[in-house]
C-alpha atoms as a PDB file:
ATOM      1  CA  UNK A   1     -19.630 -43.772  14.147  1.00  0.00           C
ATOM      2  CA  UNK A   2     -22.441 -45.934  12.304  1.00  0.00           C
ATOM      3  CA  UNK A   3     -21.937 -46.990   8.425  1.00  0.00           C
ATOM      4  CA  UNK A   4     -23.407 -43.859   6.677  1.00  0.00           C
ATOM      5  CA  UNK A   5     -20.980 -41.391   9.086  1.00  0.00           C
ATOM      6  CA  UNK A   6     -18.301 -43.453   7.943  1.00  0.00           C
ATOM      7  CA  UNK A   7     -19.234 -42.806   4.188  1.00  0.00           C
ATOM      8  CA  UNK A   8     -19.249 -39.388   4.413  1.00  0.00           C
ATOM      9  CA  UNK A   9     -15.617 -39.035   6.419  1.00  0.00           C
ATOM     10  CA  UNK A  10     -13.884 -41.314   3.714  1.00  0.00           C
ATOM     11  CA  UNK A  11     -15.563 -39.004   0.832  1.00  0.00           C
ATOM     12  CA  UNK A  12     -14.742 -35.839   2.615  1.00  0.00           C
ATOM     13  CA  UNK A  13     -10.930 -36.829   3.534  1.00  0.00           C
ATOM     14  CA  UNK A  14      -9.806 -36.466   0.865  1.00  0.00           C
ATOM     15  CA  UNK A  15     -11.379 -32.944   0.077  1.00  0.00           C
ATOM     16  CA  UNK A  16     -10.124 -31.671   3.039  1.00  0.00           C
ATOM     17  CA  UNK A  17      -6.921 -33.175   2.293  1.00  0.00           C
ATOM     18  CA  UNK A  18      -6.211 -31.200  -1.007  1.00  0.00           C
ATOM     19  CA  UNK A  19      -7.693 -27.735   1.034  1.00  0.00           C
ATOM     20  CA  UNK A  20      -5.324 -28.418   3.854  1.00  0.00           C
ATOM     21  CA  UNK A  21      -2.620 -28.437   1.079  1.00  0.00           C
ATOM     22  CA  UNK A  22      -3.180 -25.667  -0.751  1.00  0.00           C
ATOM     23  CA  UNK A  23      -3.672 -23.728   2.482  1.00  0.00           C
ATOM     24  CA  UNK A  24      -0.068 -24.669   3.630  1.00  0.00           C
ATOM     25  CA  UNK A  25       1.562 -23.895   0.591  1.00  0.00           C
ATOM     26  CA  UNK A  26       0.253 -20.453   0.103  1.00  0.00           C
ATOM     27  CA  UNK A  27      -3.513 -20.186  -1.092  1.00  0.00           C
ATOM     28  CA  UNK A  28      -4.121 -18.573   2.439  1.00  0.00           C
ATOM     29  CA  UNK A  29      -4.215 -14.435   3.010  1.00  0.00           C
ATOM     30  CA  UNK A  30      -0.330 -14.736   3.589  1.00  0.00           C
ATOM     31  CA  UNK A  31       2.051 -11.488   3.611  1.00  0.00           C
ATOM     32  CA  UNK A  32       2.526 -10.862   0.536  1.00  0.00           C
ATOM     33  CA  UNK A  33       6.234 -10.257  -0.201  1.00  0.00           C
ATOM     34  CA  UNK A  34       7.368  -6.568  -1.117  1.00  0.00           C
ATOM     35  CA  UNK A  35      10.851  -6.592  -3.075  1.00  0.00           C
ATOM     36  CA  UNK A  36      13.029  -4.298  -1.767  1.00  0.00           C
ATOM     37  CA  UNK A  37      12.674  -0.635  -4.530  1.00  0.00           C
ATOM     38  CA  UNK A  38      11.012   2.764  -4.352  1.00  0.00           C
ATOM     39  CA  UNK A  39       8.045   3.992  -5.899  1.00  0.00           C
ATOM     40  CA  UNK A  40       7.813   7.598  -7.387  1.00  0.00           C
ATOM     41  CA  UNK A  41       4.186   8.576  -8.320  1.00  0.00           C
ATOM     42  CA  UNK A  42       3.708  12.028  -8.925  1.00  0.00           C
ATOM     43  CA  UNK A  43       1.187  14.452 -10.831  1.00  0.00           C
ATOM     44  CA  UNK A  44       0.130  17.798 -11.352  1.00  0.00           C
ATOM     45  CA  UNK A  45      -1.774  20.151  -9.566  1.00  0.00           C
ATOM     46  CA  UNK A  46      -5.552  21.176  -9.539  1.00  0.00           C
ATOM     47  CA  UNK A  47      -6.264  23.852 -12.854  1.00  0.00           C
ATOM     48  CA  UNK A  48      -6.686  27.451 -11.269  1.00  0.00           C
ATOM     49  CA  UNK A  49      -5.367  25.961  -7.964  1.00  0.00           C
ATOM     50  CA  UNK A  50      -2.517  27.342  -5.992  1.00  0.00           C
ATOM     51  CA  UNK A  51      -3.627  25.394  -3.099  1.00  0.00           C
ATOM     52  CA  UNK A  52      -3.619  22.320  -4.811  1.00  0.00           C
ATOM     53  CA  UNK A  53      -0.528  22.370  -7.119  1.00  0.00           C
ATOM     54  CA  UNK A  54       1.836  19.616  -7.891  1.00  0.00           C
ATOM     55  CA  UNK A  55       2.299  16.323  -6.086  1.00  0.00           C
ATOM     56  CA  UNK A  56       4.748  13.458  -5.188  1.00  0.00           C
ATOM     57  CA  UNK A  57       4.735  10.333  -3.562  1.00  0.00           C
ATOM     58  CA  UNK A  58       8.141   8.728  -2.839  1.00  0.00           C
ATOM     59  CA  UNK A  59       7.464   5.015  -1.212  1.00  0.00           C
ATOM     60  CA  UNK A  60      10.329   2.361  -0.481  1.00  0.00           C
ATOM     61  CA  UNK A  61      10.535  -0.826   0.901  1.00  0.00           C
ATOM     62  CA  UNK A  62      13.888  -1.808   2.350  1.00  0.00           C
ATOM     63  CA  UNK A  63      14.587  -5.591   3.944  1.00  0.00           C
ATOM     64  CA  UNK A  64      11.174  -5.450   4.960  1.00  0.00           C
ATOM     65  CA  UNK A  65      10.428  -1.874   6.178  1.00  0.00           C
ATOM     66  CA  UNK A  66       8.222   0.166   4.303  1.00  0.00           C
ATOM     67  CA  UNK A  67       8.586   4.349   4.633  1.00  0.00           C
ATOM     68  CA  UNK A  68       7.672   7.075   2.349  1.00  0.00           C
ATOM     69  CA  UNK A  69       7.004  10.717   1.961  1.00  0.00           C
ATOM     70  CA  UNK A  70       4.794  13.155   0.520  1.00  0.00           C
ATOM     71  CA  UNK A  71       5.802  16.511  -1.345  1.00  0.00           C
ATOM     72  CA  UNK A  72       3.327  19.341  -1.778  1.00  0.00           C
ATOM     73  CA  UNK A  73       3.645  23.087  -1.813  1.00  0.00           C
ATOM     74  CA  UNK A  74       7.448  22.942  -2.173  1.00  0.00           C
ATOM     75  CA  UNK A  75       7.232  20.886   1.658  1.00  0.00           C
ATOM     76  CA  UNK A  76       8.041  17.293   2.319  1.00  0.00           C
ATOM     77  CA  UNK A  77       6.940  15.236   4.973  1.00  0.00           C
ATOM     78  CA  UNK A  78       7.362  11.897   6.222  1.00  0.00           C
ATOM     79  CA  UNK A  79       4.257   9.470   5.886  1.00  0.00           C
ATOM     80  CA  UNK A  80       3.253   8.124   9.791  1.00  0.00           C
ATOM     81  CA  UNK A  81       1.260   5.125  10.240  1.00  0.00           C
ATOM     82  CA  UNK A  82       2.141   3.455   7.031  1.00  0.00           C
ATOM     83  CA  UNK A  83       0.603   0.182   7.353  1.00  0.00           C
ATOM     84  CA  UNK A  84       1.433  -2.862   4.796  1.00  0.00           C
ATOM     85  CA  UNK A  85      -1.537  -4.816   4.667  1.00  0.00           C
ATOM     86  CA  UNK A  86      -1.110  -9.106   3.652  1.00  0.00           C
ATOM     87  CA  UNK A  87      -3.299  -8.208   0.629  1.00  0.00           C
ATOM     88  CA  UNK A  88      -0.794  -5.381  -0.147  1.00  0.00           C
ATOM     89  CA  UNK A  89      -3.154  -2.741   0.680  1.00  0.00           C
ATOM     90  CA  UNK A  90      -1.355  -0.334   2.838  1.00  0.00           C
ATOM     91  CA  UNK A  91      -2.335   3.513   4.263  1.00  0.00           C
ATOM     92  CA  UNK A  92      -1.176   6.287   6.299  1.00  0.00           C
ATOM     93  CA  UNK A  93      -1.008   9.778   7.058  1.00  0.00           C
ATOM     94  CA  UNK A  94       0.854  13.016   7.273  1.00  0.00           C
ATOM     95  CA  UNK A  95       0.248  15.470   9.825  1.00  0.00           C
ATOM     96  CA  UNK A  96       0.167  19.504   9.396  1.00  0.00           C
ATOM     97  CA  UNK A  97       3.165  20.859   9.715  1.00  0.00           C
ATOM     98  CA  UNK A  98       5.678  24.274   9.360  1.00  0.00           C
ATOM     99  CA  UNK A  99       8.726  23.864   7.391  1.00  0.00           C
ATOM    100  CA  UNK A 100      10.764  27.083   6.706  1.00  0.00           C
ATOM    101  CA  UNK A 101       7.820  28.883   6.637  1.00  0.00           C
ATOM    102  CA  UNK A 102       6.050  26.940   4.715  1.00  0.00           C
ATOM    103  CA  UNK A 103       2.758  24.692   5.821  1.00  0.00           C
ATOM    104  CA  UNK A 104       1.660  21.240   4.682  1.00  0.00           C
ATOM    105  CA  UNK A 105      -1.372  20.170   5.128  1.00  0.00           C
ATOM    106  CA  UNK A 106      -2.541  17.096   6.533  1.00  0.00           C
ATOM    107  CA  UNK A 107      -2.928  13.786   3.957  1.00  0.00           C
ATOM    108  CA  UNK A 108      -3.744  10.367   3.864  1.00  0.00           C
ATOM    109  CA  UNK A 109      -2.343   8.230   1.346  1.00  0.00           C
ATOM    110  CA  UNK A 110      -3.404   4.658   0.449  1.00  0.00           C
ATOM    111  CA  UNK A 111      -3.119   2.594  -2.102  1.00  0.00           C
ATOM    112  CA  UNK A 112      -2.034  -1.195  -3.028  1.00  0.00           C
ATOM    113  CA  UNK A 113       0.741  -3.055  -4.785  1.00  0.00           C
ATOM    114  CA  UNK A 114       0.387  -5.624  -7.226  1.00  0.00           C
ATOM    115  CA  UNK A 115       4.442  -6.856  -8.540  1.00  0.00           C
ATOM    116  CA  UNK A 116       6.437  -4.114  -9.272  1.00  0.00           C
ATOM    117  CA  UNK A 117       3.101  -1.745  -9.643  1.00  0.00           C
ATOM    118  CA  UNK A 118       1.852   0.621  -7.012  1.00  0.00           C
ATOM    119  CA  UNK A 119      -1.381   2.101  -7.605  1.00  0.00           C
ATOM    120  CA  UNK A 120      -2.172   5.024  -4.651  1.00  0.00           C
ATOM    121  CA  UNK A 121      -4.569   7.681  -4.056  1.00  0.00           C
ATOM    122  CA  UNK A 122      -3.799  11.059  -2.016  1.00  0.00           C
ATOM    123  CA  UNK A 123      -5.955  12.902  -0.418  1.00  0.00           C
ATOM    124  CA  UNK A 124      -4.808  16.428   0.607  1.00  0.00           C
ATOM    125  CA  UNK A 125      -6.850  18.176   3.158  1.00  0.00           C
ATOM    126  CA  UNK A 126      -8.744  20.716   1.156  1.00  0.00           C
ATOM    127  CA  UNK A 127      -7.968  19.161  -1.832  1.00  0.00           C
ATOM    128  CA  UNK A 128      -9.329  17.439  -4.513  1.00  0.00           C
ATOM    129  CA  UNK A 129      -8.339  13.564  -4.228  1.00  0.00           C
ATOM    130  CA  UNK A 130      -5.416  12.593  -6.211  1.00  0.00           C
ATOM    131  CA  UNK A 131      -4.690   9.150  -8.101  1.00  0.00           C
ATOM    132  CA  UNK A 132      -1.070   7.852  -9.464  1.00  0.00           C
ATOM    133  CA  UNK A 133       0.648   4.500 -10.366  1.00  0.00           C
ATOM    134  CA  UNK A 134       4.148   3.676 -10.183  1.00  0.00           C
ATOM    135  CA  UNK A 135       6.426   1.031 -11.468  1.00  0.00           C
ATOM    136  CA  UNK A 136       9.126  -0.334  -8.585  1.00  0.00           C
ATOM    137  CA  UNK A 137      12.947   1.005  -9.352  1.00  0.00           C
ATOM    138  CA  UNK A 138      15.910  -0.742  -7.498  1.00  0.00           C
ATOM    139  CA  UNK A 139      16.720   0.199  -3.732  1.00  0.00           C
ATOM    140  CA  UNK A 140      19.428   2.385  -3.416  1.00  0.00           C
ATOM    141  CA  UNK A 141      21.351   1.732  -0.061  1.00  0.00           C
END
């Protein structure tokens, strides 16, 4: 390493000293940490729509595990696939189903959570696409 290389390490140490810091201490896309609640976001229903009537979105996160549910049409069904994202970004979906005679459509829901604040959207096959924010309560159980 001649003179000039030498330089240009000594200035640069230190830069990549303070990066390699804040990069161990949490700058870096790290999971972001869900506190343990559930998140209720719910709204009404399309005007002139029976198809597309009232909504809910129940989400919780317990020790870690994130589950939630969607209600529609007087039917509830369990979200699959719901993904928690480091960024706290998450999605998933429901599948069709028949409940006591009475059929859900498929959904995806996705959304993101920023604190105690979810902000999601639903889409409801058939449906117009539906948009909700919720405020974390404390986990029961």
């Amino acid at each position: 390493m001649d003179r000039k290389e030498q330089r240009v390490f000594r200035r640069s140490l230190p830069l990549l000293l303070i990066t390699g810091c804040v990069w161990i201490f949490g700058s870096s896309p790290v999971r972001a940490q869900l506190a343990d609640g559930v998140w209720t976001v719910q709204g009404e229903g399309s005007p002139g729509s029976r198809r597309c009537g009232a909504w809910l979105v129940q989400l919780t996160n317990l020790r870690g595990q994130l589950s939630g549910t969607v209600s529609h049409a007087r039917t509830t069904v369990p979200i699959r696939n719901l993904v928690l994202m480091p960024d706290g970004t998450f999605s998933g979906v429901t599948e069709a189903d028949l409940r006591r005679s009475r059929h859900a459509r498929a959904s995806k829901v996705t959304g993101r959570f920023s604190a105690d604040t979810v902000n999601l959207t639903l889409n409801i096959q058939s449906c117009p696409a539906r948009q909700g924010t919720a405020t974390r309560q404390a986990a029961r159980g």
